[in-house]
PDB file of N, CA and C in Angstrom:
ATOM      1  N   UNK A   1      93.960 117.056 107.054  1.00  0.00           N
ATOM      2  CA  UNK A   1      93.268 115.849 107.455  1.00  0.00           C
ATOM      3  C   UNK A   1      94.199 114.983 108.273  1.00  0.00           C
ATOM      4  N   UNK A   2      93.276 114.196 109.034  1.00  0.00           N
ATOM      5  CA  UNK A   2      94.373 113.525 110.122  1.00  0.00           C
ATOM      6  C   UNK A   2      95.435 112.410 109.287  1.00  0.00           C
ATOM      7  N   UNK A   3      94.852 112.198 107.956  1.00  0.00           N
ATOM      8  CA  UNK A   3      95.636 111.019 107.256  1.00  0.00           C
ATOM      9  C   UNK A   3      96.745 111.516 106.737  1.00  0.00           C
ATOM     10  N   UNK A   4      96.903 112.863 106.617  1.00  0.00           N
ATOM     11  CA  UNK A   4      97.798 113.291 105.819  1.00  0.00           C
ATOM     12  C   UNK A   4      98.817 114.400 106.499  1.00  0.00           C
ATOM     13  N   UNK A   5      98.377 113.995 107.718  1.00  0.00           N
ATOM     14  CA  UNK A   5      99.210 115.070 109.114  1.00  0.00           C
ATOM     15  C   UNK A   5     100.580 113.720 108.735  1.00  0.00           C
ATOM     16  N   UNK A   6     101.840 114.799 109.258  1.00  0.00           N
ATOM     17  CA  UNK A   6     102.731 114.398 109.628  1.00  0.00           C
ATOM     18  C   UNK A   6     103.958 115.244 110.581  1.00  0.00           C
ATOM     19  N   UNK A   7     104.389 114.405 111.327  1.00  0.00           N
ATOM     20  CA  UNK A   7     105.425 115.493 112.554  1.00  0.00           C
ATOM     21  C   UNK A   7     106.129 115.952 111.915  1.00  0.00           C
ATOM     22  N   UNK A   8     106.396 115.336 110.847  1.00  0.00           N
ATOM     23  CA  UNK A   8     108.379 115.995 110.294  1.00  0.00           C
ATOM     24  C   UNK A   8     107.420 117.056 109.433  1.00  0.00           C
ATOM     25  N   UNK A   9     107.086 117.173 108.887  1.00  0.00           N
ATOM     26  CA  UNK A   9     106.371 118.029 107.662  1.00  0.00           C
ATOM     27  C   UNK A   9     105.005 119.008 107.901  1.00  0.00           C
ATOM     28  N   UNK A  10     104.699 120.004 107.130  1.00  0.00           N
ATOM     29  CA  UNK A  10     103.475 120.722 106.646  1.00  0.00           C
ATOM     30  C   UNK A  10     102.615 120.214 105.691  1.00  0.00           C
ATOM     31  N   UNK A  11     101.529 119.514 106.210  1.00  0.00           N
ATOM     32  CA  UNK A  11     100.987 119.538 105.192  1.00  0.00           C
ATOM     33  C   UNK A  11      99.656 119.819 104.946  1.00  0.00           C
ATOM     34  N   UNK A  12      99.661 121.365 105.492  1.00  0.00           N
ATOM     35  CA  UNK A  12      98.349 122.412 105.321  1.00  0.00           C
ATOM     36  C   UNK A  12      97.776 122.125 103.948  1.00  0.00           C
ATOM     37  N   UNK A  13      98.805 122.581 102.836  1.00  0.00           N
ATOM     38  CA  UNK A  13      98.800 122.901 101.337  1.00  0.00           C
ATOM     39  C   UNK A  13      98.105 121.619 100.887  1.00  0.00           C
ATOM     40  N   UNK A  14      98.440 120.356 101.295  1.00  0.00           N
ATOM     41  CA  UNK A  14      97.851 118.997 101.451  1.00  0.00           C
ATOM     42  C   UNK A  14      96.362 119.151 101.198  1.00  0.00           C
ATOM     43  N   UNK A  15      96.122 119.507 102.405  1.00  0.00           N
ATOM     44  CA  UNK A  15      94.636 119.211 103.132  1.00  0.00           C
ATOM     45  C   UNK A  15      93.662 120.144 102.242  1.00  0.00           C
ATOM     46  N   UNK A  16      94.408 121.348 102.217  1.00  0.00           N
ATOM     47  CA  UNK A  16      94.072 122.575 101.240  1.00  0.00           C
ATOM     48  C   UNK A  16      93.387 121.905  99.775  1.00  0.00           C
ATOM     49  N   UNK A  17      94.340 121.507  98.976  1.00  0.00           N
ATOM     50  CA  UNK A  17      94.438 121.105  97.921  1.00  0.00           C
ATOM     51  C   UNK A  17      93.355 120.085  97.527  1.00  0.00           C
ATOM     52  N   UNK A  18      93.039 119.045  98.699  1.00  0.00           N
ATOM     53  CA  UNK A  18      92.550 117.971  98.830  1.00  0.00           C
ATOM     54  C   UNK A  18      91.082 118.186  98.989  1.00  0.00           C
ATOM     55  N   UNK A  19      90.301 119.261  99.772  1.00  0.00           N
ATOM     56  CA  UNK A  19      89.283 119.698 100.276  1.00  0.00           C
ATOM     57  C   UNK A  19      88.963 120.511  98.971  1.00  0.00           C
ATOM     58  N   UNK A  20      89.819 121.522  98.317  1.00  0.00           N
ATOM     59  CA  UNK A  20      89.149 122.087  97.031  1.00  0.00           C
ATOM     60  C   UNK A  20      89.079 121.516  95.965  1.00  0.00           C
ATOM     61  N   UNK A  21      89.629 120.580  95.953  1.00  0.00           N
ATOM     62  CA  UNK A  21      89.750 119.118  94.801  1.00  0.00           C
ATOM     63  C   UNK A  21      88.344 119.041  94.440  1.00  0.00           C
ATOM     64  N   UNK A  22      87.560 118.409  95.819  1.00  0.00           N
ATOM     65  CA  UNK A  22      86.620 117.771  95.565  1.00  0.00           C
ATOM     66  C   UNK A  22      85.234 118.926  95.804  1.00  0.00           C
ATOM     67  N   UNK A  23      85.483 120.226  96.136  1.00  0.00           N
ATOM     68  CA  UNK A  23      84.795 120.929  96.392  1.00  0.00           C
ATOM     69  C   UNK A  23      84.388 122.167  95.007  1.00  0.00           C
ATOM     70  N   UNK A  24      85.450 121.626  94.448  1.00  0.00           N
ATOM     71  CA  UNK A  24      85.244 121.606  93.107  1.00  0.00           C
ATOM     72  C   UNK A  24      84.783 120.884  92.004  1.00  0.00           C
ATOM     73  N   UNK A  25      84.511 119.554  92.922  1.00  0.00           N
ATOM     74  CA  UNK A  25      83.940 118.670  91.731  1.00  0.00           C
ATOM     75  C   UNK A  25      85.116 117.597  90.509  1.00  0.00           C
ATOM     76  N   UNK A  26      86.147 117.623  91.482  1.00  0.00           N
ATOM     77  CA  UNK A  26      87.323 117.151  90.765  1.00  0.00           C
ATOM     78  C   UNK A  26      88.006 117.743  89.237  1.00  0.00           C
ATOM     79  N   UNK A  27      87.633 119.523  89.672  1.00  0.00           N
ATOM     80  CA  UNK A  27      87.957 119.974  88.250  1.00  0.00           C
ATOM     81  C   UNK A  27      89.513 120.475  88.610  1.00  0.00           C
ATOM     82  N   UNK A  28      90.568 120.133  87.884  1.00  0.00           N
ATOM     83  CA  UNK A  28      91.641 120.780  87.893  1.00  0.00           C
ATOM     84  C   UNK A  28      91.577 122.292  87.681  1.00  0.00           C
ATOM     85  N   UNK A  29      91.331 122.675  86.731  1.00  0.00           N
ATOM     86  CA  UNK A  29      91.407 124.090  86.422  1.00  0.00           C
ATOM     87  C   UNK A  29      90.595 124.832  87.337  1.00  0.00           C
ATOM     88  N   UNK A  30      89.565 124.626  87.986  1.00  0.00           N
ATOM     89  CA  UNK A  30      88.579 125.535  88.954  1.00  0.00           C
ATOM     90  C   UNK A  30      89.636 125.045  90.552  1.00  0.00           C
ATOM     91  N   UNK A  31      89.820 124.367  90.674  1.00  0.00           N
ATOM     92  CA  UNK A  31      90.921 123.721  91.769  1.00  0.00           C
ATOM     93  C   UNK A  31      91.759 124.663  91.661  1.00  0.00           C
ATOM     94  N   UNK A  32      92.931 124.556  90.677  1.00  0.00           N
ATOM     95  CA  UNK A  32      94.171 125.494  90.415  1.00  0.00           C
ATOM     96  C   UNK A  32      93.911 126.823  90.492  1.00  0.00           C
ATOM     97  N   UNK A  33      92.523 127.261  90.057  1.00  0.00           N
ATOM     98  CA  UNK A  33      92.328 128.791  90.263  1.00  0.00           C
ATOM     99  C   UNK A  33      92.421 128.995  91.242  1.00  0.00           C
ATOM    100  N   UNK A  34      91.205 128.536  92.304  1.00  0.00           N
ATOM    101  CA  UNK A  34      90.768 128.916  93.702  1.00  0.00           C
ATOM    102  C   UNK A  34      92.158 128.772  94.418  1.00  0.00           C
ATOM    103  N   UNK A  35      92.984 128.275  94.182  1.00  0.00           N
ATOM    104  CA  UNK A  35      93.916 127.695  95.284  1.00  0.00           C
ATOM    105  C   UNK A  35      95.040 129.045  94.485  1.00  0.00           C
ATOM    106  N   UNK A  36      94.993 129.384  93.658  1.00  0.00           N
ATOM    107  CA  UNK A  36      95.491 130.621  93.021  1.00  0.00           C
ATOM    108  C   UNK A  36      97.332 130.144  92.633  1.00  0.00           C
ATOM    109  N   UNK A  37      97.162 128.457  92.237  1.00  0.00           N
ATOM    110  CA  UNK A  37      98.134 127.898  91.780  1.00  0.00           C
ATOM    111  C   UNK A  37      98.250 127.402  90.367  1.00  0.00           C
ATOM    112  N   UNK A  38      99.465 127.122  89.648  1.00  0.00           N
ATOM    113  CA  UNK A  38      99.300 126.626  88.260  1.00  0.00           C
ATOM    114  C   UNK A  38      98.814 124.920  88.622  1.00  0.00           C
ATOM    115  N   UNK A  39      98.241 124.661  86.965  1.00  0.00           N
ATOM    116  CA  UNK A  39      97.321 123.521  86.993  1.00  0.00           C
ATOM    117  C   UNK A  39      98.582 122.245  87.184  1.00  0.00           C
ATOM    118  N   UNK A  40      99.793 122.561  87.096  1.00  0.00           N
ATOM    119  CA  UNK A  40     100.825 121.835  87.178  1.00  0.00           C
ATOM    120  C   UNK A  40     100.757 121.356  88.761  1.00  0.00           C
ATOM    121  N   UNK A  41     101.205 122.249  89.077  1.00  0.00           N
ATOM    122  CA  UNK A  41     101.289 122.268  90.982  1.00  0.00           C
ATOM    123  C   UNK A  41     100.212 121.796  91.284  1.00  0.00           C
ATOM    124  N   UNK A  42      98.993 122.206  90.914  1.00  0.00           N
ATOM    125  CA  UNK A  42      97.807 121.208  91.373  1.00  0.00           C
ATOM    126  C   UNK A  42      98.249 119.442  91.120  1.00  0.00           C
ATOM    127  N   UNK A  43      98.829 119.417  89.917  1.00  0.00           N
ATOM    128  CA  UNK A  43      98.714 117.814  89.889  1.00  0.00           C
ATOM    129  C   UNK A  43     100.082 116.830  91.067  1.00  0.00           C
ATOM    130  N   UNK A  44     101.037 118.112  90.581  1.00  0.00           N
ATOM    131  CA  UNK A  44     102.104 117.272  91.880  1.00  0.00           C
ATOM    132  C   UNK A  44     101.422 117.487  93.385  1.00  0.00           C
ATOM    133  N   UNK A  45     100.723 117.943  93.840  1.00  0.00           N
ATOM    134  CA  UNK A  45     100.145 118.459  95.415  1.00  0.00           C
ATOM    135  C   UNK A  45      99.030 116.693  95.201  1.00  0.00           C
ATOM    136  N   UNK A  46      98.708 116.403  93.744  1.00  0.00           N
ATOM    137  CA  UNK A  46      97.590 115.878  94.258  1.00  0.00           C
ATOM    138  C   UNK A  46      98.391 113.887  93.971  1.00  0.00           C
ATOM    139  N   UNK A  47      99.798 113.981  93.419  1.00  0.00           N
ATOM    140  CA  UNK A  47     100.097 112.929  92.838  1.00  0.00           C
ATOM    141  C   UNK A  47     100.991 112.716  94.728  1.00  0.00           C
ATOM    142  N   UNK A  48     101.432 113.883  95.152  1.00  0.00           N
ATOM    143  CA  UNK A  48     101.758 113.807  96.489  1.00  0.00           C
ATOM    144  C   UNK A  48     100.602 112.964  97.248  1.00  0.00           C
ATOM    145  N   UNK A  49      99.369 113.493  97.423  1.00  0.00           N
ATOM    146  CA  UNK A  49      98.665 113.026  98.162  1.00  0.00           C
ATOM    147  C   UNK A  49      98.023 111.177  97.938  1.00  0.00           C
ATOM    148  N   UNK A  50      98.645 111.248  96.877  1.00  0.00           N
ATOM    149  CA  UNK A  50      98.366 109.687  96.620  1.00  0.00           C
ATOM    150  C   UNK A  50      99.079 108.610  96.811  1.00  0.00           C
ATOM    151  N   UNK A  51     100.391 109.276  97.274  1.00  0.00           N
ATOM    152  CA  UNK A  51     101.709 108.376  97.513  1.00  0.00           C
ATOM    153  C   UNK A  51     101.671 108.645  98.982  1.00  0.00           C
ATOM    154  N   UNK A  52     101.335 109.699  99.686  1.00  0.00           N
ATOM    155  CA  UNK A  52     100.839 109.402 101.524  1.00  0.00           C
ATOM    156  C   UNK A  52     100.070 108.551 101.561  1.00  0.00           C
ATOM    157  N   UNK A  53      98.885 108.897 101.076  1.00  0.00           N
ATOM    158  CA  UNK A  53      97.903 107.802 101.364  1.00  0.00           C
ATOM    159  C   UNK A  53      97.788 106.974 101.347  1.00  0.00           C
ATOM    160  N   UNK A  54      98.464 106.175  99.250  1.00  0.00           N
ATOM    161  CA  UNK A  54      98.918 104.879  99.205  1.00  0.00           C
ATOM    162  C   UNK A  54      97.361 104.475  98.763  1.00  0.00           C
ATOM    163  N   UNK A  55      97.073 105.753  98.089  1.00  0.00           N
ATOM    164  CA  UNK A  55      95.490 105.415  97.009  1.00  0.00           C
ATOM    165  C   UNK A  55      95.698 105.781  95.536  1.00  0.00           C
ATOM    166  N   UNK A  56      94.870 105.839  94.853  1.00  0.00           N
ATOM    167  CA  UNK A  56      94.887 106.132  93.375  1.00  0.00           C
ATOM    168  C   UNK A  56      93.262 106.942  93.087  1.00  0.00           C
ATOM    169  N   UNK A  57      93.516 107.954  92.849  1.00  0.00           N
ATOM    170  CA  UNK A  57      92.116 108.473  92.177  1.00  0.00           C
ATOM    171  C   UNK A  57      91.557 107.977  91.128  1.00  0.00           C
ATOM    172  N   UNK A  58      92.315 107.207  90.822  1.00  0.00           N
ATOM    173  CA  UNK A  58      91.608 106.999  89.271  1.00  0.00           C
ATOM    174  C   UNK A  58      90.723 105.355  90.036  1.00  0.00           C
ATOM    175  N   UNK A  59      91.200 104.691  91.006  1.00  0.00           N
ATOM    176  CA  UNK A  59      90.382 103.950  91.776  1.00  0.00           C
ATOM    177  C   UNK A  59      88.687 104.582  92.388  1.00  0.00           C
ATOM    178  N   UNK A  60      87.498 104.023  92.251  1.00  0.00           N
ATOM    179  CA  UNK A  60      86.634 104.668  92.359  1.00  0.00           C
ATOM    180  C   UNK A  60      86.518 104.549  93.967  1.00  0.00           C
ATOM    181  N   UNK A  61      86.535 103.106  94.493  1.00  0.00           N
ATOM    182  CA  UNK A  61      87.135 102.653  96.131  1.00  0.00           C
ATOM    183  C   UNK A  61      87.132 103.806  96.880  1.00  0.00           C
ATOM    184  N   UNK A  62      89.281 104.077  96.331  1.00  0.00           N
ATOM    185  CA  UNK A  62      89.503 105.136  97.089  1.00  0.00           C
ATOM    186  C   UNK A  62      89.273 105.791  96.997  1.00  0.00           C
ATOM    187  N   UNK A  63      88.531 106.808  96.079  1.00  0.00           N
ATOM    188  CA  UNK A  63      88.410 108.240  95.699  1.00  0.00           C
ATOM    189  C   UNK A  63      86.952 107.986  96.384  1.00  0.00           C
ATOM    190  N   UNK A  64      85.707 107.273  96.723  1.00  0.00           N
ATOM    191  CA  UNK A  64      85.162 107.259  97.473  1.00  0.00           C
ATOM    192  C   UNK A  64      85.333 107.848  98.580  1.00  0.00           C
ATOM    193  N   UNK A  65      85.951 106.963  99.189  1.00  0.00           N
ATOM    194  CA  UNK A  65      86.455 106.662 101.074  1.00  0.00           C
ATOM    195  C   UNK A  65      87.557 108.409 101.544  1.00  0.00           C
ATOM    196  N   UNK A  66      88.371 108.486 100.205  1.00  0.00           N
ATOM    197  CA  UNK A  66      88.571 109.717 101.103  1.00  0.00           C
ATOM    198  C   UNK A  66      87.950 111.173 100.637  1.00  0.00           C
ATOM    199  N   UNK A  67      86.368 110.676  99.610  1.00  0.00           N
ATOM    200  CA  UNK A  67      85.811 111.761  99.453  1.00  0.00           C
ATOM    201  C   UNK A  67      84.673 111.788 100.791  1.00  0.00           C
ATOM    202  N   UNK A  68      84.498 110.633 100.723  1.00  0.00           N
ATOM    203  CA  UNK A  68      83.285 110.933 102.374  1.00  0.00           C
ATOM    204  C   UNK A  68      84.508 111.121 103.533  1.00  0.00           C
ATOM    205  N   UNK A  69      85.475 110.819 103.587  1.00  0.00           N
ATOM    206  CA  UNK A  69      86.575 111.507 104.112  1.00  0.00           C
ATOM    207  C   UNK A  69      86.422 113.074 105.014  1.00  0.00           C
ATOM    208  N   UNK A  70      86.664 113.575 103.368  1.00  0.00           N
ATOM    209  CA  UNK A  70      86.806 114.695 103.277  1.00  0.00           C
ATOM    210  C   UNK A  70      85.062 115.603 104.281  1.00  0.00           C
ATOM    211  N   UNK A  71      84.603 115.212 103.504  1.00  0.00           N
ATOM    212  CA  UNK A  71      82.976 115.251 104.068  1.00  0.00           C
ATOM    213  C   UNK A  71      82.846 115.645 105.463  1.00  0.00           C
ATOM    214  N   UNK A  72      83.012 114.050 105.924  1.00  0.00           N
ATOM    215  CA  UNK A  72      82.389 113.905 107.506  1.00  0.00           C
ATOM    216  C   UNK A  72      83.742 114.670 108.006  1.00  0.00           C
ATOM    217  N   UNK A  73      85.048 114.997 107.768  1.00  0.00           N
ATOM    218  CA  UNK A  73      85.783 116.227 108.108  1.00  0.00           C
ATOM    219  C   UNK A  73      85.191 117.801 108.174  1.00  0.00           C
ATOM    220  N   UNK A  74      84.396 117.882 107.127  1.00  0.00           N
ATOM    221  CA  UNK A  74      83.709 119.564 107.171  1.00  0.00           C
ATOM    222  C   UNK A  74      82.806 119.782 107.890  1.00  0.00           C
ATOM    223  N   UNK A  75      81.864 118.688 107.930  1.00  0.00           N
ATOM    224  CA  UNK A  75      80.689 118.862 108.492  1.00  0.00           C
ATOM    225  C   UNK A  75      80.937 118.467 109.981  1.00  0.00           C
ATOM    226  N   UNK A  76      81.801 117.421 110.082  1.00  0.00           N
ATOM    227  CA  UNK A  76      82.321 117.586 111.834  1.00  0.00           C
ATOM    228  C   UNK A  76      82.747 118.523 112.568  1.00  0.00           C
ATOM    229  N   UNK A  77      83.824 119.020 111.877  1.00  0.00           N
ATOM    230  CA  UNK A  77      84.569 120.365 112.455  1.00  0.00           C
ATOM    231  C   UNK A  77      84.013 121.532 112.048  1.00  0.00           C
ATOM    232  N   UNK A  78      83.115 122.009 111.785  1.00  0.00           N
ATOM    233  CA  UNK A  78      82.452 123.130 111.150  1.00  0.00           C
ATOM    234  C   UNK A  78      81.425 123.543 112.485  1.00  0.00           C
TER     235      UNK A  78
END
């Protein structure tokens, strides 16, 4: 996602992580499978993505804004 692009860094695994998050329905364990990672690594990939962003999931706000985010990303570029 463009919010979470950066020059110095990769952050495919990011965007990855972020898109099956919610395409899962915010389940860790169906997340961690598909992504074929432990449920651990799911949470640092996703405690990462909250310190780029400078949101909190547990905020309903943000977990909104970058779930239609995520959204109008699939259905745009698709």
């Amino acid at each position: 996602m463009f919010f979470l692009k950066n020059n110095h860094s990769n952050d495919e695994p990011l965007e990855q992580t972020l898109e099956a998050y919610f395409d899962n329905n915010r389940s860790a364990s169906l997340t961690a499978k598909q992504l074929h990672i432990h449920v651990n690594t799911l949470y640092q990939r996703l405690k990462k993505i909250e310190e780029k962003m400078n949101i909190s999931f547990t905020n309903s706000e943000h977990l909104l804004k970058v779930q239609l985010a995520c959204y109008l990303k699939k259905f745009h570029y698709s």
